[in-house]
C-alpha atoms as a PDB file:
ATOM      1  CA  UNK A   1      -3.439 -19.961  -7.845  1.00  0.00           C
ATOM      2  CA  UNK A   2      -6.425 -17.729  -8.234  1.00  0.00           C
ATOM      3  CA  UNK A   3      -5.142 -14.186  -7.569  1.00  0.00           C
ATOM      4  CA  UNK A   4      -1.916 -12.274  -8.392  1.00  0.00           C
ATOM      5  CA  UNK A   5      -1.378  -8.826  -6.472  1.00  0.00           C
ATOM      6  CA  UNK A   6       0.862  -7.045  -9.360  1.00  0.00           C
ATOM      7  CA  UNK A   7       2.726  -3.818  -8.011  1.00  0.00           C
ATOM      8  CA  UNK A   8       4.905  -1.563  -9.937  1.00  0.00           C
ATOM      9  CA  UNK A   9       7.558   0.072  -8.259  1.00  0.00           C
ATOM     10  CA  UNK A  10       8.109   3.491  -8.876  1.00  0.00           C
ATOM     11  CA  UNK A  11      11.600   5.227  -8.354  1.00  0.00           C
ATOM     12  CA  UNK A  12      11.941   7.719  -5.828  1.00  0.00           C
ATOM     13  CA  UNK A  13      13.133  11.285  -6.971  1.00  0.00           C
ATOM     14  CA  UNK A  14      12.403  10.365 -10.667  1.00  0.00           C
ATOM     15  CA  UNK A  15      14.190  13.093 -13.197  1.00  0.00           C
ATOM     16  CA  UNK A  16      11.914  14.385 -15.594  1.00  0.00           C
ATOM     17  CA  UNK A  17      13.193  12.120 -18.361  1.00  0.00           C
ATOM     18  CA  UNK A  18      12.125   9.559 -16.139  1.00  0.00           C
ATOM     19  CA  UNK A  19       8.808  10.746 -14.791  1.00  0.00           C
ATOM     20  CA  UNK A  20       7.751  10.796 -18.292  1.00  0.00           C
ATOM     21  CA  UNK A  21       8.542   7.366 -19.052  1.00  0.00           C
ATOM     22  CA  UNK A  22       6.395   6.586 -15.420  1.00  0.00           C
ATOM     23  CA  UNK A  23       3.278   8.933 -16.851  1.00  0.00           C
ATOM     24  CA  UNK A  24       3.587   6.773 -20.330  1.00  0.00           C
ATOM     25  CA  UNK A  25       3.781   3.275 -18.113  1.00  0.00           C
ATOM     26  CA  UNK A  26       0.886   4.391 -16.595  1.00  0.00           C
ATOM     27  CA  UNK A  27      -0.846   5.193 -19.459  1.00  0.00           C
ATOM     28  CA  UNK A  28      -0.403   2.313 -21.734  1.00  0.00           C
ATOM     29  CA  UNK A  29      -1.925   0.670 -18.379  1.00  0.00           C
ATOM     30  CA  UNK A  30      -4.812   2.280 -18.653  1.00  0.00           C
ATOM     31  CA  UNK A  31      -5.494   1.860 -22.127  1.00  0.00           C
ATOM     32  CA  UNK A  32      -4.503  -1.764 -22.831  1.00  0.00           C
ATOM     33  CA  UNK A  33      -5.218  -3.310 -19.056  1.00  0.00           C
ATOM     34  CA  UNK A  34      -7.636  -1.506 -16.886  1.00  0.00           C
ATOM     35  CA  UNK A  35     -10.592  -2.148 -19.320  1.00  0.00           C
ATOM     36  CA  UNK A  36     -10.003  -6.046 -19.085  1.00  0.00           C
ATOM     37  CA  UNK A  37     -12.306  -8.058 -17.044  1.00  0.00           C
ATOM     38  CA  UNK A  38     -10.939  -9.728 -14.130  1.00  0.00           C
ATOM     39  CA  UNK A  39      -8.942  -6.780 -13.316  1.00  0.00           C
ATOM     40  CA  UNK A  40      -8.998  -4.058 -10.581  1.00  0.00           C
ATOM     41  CA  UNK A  41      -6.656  -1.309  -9.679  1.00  0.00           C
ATOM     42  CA  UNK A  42      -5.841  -0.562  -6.368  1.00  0.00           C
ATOM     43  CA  UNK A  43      -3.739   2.550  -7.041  1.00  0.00           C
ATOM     44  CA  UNK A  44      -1.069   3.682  -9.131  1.00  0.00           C
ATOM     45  CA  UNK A  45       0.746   1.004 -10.343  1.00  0.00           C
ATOM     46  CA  UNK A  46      -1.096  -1.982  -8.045  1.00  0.00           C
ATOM     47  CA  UNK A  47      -3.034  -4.261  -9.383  1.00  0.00           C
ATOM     48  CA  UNK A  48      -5.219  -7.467  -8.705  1.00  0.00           C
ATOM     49  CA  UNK A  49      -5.988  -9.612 -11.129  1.00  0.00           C
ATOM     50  CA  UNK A  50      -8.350 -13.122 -10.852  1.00  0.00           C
ATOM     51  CA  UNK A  51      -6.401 -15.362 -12.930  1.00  0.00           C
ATOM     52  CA  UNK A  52      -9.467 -17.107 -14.271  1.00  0.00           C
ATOM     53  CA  UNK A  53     -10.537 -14.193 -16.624  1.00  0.00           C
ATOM     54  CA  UNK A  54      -7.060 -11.723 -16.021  1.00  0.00           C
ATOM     55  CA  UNK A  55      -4.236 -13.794 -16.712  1.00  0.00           C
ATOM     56  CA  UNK A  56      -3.589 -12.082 -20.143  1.00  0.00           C
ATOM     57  CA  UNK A  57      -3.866  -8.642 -18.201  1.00  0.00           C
ATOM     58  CA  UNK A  58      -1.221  -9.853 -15.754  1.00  0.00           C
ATOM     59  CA  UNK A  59       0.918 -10.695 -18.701  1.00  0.00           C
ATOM     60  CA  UNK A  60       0.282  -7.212 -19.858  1.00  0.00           C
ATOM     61  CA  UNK A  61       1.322  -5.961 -17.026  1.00  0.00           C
ATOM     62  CA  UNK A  62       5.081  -7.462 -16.363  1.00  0.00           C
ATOM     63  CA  UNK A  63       5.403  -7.125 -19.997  1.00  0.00           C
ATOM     64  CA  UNK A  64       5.296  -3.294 -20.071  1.00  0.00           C
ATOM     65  CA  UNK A  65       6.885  -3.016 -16.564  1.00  0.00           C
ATOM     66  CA  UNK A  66       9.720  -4.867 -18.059  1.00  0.00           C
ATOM     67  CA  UNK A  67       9.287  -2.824 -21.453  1.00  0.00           C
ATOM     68  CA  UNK A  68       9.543   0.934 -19.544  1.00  0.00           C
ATOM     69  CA  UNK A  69      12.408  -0.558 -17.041  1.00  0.00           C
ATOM     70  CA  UNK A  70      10.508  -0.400 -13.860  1.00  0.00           C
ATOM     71  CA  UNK A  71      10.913  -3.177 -11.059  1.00  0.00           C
ATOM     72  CA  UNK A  72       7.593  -5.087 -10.692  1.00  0.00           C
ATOM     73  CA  UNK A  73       6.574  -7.737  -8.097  1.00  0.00           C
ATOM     74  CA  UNK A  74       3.748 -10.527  -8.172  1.00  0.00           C
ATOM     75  CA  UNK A  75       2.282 -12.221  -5.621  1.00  0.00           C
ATOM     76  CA  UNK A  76      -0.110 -15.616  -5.963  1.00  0.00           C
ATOM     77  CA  UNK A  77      -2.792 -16.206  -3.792  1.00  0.00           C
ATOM     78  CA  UNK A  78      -5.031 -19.399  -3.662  1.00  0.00           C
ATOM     79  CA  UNK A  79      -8.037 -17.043  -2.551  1.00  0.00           C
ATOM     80  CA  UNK A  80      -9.327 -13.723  -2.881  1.00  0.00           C
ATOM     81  CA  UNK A  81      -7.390 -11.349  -1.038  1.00  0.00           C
ATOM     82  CA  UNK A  82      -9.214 -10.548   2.520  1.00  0.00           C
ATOM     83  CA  UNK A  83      -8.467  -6.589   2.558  1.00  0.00           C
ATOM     84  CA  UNK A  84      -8.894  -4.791   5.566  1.00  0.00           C
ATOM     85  CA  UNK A  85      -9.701  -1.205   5.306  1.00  0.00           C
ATOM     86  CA  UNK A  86      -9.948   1.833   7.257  1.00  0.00           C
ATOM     87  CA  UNK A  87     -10.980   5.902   6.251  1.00  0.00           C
END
């Protein structure tokens, strides 16, 4: 495996306890993951890491998704994700 799609899943109709805990999630993502190489954000809470040079990131990642108690899903791919996009 090359590639691992991480996403996050956020809770609908978070209370505000619980959208704090989200904006923290989020922010220890930034700090700690999004500056690692081999890393790229696709939004929110989505993430695509190149296992190569972002396997510690990815770590990172279900770590504090597991840490803040929010559901989290990988996905391995062999090869670089083909993305087909549209404005």
């Amino acid at each position: 495996m090359k590639y691992a799609l991480f996403i996050a899943e956020k809770k609908p109709n978070l209370l505000h306890e619980e959208t704090r805990e989200w904006l923290n999630f989020l922010g220890y993502i930034a700090q700690k993951v999004e500056p690692c190489e081999g890393v790229s954000r696709l939004s929110e809470a989505a993430y695509v890491c190149h296992l190569n040079s972002g396997l510690h990131a990815l770590s990172q990642l279900v770590s504090l998704a597991k840490q803040f108690g929010f559901v989290s899903r990988t996905l391995f791919f062999d090869q670089e994700i083909p993305w087909v996009t549209s404005s």
